[in-house]
C-alpha atoms as a PDB file:
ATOM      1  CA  UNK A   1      -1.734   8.615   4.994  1.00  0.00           C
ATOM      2  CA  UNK A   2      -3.325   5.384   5.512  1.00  0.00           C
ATOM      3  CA  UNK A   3      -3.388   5.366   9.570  1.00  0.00           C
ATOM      4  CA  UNK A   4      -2.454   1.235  10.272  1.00  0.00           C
ATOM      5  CA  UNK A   5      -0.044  -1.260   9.266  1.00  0.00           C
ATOM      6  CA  UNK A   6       0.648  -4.810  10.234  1.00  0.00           C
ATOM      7  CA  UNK A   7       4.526  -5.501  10.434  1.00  0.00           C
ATOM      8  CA  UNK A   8       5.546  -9.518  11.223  1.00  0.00           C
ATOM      9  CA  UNK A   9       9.182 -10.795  12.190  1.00  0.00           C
ATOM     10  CA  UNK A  10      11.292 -14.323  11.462  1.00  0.00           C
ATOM     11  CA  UNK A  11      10.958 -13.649  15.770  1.00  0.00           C
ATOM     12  CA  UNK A  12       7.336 -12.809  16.007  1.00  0.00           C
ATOM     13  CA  UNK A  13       7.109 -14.219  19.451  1.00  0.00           C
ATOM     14  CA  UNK A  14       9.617 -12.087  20.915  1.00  0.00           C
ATOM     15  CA  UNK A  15       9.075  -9.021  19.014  1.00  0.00           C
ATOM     16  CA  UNK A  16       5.232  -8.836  18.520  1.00  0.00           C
ATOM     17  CA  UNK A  17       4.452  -7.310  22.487  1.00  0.00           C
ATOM     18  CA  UNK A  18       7.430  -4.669  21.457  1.00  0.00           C
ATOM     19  CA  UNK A  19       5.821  -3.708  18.263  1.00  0.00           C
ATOM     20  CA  UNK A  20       2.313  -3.060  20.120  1.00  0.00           C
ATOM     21  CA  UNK A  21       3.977  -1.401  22.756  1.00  0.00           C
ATOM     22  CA  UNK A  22       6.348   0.683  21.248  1.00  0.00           C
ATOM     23  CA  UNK A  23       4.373   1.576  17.777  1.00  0.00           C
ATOM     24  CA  UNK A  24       0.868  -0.136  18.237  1.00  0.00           C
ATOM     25  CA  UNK A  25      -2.076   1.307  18.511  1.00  0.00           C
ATOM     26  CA  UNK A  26      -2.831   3.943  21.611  1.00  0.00           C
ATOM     27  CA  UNK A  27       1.359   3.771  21.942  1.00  0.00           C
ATOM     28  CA  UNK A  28       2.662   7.556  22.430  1.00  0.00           C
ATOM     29  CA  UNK A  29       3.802   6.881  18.891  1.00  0.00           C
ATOM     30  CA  UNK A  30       0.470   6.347  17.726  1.00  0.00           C
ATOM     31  CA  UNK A  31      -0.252   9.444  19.752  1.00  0.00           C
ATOM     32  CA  UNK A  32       2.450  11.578  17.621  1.00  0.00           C
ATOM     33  CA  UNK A  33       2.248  10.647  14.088  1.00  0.00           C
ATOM     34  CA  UNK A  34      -1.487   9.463  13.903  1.00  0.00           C
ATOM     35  CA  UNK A  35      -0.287   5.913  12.415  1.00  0.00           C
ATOM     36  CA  UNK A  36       0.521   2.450  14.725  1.00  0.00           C
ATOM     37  CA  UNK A  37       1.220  -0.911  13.677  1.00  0.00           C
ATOM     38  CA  UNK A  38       0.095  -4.309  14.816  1.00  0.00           C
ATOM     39  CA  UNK A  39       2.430  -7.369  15.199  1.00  0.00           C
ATOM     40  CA  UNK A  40       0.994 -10.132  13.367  1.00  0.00           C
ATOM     41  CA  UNK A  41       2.002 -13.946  11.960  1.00  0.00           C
ATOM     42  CA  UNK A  42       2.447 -15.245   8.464  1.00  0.00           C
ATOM     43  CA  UNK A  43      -0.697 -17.195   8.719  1.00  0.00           C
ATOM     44  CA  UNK A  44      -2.756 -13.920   9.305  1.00  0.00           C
ATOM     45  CA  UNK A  45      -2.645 -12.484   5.663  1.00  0.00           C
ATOM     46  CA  UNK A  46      -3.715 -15.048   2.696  1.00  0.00           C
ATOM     47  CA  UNK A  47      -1.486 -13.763  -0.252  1.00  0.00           C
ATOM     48  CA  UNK A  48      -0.615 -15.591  -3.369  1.00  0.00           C
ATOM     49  CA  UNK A  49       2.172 -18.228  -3.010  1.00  0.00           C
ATOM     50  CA  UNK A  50       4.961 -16.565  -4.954  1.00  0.00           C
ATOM     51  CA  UNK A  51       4.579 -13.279  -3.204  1.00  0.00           C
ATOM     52  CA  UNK A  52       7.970 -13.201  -2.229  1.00  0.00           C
ATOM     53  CA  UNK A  53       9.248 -12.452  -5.421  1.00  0.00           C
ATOM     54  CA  UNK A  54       7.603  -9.469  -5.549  1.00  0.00           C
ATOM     55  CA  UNK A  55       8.689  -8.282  -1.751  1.00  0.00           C
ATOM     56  CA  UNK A  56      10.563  -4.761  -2.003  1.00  0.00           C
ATOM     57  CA  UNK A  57      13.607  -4.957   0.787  1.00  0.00           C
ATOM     58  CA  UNK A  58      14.259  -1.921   2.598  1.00  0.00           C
ATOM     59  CA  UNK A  59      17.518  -1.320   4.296  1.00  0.00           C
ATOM     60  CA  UNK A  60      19.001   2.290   5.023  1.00  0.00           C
ATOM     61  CA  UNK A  61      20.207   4.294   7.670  1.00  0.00           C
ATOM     62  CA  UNK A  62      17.222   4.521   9.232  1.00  0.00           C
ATOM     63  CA  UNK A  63      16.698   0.707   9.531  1.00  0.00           C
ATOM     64  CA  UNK A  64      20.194   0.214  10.177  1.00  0.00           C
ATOM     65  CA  UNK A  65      20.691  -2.486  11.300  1.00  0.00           C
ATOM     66  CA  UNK A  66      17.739  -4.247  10.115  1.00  0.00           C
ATOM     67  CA  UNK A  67      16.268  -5.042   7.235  1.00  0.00           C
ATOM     68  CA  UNK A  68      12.268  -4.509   6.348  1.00  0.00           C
ATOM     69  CA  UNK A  69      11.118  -6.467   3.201  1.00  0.00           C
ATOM     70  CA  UNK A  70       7.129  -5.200   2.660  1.00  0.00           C
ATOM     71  CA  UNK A  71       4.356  -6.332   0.386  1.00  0.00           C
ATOM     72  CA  UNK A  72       4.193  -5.295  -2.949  1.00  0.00           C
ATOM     73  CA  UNK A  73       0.460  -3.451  -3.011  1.00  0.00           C
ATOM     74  CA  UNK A  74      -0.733  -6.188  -5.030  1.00  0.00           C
ATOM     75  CA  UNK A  75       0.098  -8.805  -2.537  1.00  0.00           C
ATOM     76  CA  UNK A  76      -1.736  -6.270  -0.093  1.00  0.00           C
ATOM     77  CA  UNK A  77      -4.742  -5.674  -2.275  1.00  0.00           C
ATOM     78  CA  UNK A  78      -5.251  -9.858  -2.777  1.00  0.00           C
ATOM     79  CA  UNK A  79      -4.841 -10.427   0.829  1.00  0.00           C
ATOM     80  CA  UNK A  80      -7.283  -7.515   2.059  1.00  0.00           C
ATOM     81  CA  UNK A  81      -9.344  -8.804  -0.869  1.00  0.00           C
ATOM     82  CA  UNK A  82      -9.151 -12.328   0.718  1.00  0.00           C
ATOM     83  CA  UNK A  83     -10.613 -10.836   4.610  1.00  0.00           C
ATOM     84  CA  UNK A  84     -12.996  -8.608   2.885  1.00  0.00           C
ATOM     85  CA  UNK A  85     -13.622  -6.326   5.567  1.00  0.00           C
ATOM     86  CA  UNK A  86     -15.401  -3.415   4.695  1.00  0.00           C
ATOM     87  CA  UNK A  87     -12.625  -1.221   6.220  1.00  0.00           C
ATOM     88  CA  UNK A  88     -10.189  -1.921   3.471  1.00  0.00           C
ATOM     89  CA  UNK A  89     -12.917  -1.607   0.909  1.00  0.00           C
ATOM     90  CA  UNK A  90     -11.584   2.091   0.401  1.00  0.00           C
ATOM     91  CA  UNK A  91      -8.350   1.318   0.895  1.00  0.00           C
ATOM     92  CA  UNK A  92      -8.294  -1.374  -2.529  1.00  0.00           C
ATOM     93  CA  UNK A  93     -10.346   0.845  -4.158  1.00  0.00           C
ATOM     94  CA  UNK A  94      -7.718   3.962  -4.240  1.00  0.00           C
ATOM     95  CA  UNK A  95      -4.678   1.575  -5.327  1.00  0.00           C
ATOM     96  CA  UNK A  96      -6.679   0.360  -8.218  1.00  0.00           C
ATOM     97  CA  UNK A  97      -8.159   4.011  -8.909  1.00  0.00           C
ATOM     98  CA  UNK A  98      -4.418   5.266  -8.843  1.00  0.00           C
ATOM     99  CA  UNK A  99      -2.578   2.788 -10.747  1.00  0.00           C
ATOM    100  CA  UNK A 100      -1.284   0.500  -7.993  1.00  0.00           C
ATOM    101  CA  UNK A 101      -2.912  -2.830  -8.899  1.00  0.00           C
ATOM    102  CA  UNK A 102      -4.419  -3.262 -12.079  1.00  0.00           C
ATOM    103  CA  UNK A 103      -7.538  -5.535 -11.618  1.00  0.00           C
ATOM    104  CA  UNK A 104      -6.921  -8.024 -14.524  1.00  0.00           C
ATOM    105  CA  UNK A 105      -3.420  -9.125 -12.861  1.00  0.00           C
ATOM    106  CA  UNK A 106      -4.700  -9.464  -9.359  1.00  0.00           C
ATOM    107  CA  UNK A 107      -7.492 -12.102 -10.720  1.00  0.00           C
ATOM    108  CA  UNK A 108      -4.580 -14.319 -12.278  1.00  0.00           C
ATOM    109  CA  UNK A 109      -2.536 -13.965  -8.882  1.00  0.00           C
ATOM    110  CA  UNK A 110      -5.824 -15.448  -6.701  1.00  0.00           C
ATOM    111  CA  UNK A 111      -5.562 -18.480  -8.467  1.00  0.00           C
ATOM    112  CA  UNK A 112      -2.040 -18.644  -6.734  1.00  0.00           C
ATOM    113  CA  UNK A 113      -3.817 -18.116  -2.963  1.00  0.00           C
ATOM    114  CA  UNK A 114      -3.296 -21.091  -0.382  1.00  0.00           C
ATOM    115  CA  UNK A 115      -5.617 -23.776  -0.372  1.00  0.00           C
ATOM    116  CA  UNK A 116      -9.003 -23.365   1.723  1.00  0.00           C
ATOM    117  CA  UNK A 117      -9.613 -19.573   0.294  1.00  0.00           C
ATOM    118  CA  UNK A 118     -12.375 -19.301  -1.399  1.00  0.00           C
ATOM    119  CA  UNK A 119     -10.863 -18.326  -4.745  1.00  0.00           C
ATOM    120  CA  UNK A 120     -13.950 -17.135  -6.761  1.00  0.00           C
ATOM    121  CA  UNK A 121     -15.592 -14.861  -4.225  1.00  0.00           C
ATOM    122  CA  UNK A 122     -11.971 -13.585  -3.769  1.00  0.00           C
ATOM    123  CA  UNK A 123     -12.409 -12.892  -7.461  1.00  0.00           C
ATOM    124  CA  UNK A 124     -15.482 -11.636  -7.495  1.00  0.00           C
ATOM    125  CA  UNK A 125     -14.792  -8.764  -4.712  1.00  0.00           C
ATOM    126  CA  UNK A 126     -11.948  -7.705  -7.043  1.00  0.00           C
ATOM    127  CA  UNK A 127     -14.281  -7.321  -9.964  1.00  0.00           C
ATOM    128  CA  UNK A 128     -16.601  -5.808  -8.003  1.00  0.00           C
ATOM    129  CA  UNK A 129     -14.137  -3.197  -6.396  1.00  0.00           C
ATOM    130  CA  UNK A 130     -13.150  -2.925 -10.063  1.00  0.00           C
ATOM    131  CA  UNK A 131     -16.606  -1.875 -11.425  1.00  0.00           C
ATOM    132  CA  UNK A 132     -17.018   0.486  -8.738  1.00  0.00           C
ATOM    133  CA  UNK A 133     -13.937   2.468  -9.533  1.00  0.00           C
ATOM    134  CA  UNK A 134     -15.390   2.007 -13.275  1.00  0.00           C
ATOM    135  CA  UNK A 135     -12.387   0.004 -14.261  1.00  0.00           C
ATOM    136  CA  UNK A 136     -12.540  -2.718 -16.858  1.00  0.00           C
ATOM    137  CA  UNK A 137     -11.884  -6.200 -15.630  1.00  0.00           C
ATOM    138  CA  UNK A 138     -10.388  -8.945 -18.051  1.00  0.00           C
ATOM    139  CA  UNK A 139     -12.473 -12.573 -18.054  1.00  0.00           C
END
């Protein structure tokens, strides 16, 4: 179980001190189930601009009466690809290595990032985290 996630509302301001108090890190929930979340913005994560058609919506008794939409891992994978942080190295490398995100698709979805990323070394860290899984990587 991967041990963090980052969860962001339509009313961040309000909600982000409950997420990190109720479910953040070091919260007795945290404590418990060995996983926390941290409240964070839109303009955190650097994902390709049609992401939203790939969100999955969530909504069942136990989000009742809210409704979660998440990620799709490839949206995950590109934006972790786009902080390159060494701690989601791993992370990237076990959704290609299982099947989550095929390599070839992510590189045409980069060329959909937000202006000011630095497409080709996002690239580049893909097909790298490719090679090292020994998975083949289109042009």
């Amino acid at each position: 179980m991967w041990p963090h996630g980052d969860l962001t509302s339509e009313e961040r301001d309000r909600i982000s001190d409950l997420i990190e108090g109720s479910i953040g890190e070091g919260s007795v929930f945290h404590d418990t189930h060995k996983v926390y979340a941290q409240g964070i913005g839109p303009e955190t994560i650097k994902v390709p601009s049609d992401f939203l058609d790939r969100l999955t919506r969530i909504c069942n008794r136990g989000t009742d009466p809210y409704i979660a939409y998440c990620l799709s891992p490839i949206d995950v994978f590109i934006g972790k690809a786009v902080a390159k942080r060494e701690k989601d190295r791993v992370f990237c490398q076990e959704l290609l290595r299982h099947g989550y995100v095929n390599p070839s698709t992510a590189l045409v979805l980069c060329d959909k990032l937000p202006p000011g990323v630095d497409i080709s070394r996002v690239k580049a860290t893909i097909r790298r985290w490719a090679k090292d899984v020994d998975l083949p990587v289109g042009p």
